[in-house]
C-alpha atoms as a PDB file:
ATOM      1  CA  UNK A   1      -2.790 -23.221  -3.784  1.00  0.00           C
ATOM      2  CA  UNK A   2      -0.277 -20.639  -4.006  1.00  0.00           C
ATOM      3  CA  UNK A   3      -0.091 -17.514  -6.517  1.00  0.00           C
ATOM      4  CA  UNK A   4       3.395 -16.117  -7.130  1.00  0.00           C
ATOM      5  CA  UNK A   5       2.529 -12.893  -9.208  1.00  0.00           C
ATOM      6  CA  UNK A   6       4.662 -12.701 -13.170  1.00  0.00           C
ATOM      7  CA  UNK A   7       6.336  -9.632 -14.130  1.00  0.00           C
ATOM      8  CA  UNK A   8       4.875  -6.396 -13.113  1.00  0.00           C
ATOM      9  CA  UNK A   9       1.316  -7.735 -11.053  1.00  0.00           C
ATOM     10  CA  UNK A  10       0.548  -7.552  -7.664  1.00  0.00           C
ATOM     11  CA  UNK A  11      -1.604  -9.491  -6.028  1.00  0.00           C
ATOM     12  CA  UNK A  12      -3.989  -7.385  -3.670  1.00  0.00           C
ATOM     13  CA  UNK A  13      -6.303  -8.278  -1.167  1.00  0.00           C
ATOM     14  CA  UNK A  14      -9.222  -6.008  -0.171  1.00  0.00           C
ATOM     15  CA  UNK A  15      -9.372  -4.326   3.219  1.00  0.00           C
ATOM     16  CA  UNK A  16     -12.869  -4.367   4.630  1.00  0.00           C
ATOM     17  CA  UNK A  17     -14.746  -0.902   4.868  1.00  0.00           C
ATOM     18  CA  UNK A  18     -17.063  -0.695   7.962  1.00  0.00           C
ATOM     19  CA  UNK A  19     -20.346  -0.647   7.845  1.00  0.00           C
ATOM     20  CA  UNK A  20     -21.459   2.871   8.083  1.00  0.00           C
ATOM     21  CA  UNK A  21     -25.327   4.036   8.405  1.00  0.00           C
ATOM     22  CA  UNK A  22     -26.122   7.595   7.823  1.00  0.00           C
ATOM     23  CA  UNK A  23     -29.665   8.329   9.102  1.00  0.00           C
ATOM     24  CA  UNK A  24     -29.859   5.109   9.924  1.00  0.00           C
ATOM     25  CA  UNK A  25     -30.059   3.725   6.197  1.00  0.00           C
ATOM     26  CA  UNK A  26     -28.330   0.940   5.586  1.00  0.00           C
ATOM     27  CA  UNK A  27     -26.700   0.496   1.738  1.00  0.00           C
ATOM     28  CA  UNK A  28     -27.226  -3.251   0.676  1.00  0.00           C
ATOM     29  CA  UNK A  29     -23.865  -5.029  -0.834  1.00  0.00           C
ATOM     30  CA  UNK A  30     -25.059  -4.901  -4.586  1.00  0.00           C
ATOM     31  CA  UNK A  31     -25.472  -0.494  -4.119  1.00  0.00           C
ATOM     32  CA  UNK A  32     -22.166  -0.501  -2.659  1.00  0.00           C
ATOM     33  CA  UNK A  33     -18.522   0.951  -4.609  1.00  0.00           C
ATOM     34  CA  UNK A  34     -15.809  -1.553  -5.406  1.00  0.00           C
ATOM     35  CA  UNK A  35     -13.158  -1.036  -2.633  1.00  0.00           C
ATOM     36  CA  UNK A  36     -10.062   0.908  -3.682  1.00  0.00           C
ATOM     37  CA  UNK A  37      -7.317   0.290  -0.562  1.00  0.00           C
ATOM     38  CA  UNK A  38      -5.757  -3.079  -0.887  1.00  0.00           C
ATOM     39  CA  UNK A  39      -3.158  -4.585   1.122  1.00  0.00           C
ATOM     40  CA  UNK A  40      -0.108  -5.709  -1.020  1.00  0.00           C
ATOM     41  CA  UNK A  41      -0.150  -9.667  -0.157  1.00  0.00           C
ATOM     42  CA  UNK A  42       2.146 -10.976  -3.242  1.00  0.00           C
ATOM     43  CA  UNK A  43       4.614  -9.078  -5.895  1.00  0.00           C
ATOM     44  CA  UNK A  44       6.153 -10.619  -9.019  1.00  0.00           C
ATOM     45  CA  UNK A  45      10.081  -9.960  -9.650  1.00  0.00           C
ATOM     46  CA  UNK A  46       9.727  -6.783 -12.390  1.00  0.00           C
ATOM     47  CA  UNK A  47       9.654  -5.962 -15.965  1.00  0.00           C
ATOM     48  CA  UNK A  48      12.616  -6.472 -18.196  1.00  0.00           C
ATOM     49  CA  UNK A  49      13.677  -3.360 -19.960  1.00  0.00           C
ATOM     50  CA  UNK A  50      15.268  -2.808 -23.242  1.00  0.00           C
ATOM     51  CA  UNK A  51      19.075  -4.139 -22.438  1.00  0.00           C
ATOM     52  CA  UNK A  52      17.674  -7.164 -20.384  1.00  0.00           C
ATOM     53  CA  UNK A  53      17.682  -6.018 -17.137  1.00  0.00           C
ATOM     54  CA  UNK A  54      14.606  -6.225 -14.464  1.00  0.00           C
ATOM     55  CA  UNK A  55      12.960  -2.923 -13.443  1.00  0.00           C
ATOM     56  CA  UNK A  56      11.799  -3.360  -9.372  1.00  0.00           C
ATOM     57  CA  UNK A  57       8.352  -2.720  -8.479  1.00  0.00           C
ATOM     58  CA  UNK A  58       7.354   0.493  -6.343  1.00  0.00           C
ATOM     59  CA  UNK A  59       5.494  -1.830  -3.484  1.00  0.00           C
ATOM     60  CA  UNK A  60       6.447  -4.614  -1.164  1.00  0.00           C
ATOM     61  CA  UNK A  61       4.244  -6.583   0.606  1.00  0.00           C
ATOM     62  CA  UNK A  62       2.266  -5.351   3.196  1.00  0.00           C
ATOM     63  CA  UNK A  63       1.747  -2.162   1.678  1.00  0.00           C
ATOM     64  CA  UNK A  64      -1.313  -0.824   1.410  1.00  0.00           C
ATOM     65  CA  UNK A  65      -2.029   0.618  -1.889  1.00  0.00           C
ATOM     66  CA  UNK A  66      -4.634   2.418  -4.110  1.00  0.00           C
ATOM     67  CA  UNK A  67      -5.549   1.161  -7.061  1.00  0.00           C
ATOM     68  CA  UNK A  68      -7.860   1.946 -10.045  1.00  0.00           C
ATOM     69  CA  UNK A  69     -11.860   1.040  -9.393  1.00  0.00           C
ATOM     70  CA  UNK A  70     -12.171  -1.337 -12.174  1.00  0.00           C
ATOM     71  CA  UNK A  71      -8.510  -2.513 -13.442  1.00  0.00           C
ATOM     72  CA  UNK A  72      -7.286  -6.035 -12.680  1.00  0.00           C
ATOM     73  CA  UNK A  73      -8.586  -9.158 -12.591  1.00  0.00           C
ATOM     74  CA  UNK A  74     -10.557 -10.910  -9.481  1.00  0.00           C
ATOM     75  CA  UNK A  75      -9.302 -14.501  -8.628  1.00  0.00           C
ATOM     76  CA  UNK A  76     -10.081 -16.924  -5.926  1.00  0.00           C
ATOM     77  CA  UNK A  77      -7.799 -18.745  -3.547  1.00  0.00           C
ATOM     78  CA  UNK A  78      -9.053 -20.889  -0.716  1.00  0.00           C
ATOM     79  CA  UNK A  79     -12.717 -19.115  -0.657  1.00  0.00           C
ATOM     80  CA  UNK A  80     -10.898 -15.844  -0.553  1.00  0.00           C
ATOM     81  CA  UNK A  81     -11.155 -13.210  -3.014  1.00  0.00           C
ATOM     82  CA  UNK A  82      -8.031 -11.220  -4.267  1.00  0.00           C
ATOM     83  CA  UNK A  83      -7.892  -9.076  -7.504  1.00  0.00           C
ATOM     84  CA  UNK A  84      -4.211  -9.127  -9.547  1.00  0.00           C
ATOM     85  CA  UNK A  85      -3.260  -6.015 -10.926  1.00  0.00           C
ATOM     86  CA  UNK A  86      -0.629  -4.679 -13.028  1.00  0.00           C
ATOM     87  CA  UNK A  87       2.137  -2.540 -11.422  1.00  0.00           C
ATOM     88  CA  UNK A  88       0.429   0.317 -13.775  1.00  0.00           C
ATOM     89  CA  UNK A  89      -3.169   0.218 -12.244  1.00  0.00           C
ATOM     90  CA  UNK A  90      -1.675   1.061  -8.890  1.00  0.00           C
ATOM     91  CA  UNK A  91      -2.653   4.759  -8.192  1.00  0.00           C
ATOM     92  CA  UNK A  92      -0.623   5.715  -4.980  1.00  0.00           C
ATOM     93  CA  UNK A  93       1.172   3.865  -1.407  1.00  0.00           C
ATOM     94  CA  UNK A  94      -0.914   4.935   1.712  1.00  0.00           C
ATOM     95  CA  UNK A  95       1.298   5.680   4.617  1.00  0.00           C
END
């Protein structure tokens, strides 16, 4: 299956935090925070403004990107996991 993104979402896909122990305490999954760095895997074409015409999204693909803890919405492909946000939940391009 293949998602092409409408409008102004992105589709995201989470980059995997290493594990890190701190005094040798391991957090389970369930304690852990939602990943915020996503790597930019699909875009949709832009909004349409006022006269007609399409605005271009900030990001390409393969950007990595910041986005808001809790916006967008989580969807599965192929028993992967990749959340769909809206050009307006993205918070900032990491370089």
């Amino acid at each position: 299956m293949k998602i092409t993104p409408l409008a102004d979402r992105v589709l995201v896909e989470a980059i995997e935090e290493k594990e890190q122990r701190k005094g040798g305490i391991i957090i389970p999954d369930s304690a852990k925070e939602k990943p915020q760095e996503f790597k930019v895997v699909a875009v949709g074409p832009g909004k349409l403004d006022d006269s007609g015409k399409r605005k271009a999204l900030s990001v390409k693909v393969g950007d990595i990107v910041l986005t808001s803890q809790w916006g967008g919405t989580e969807v599965k492909v192929d028993d992967k996991t990749y959340k769909l946000v809206g050009e307006d939940d993205l918070l900032a391009i990491i370089k």
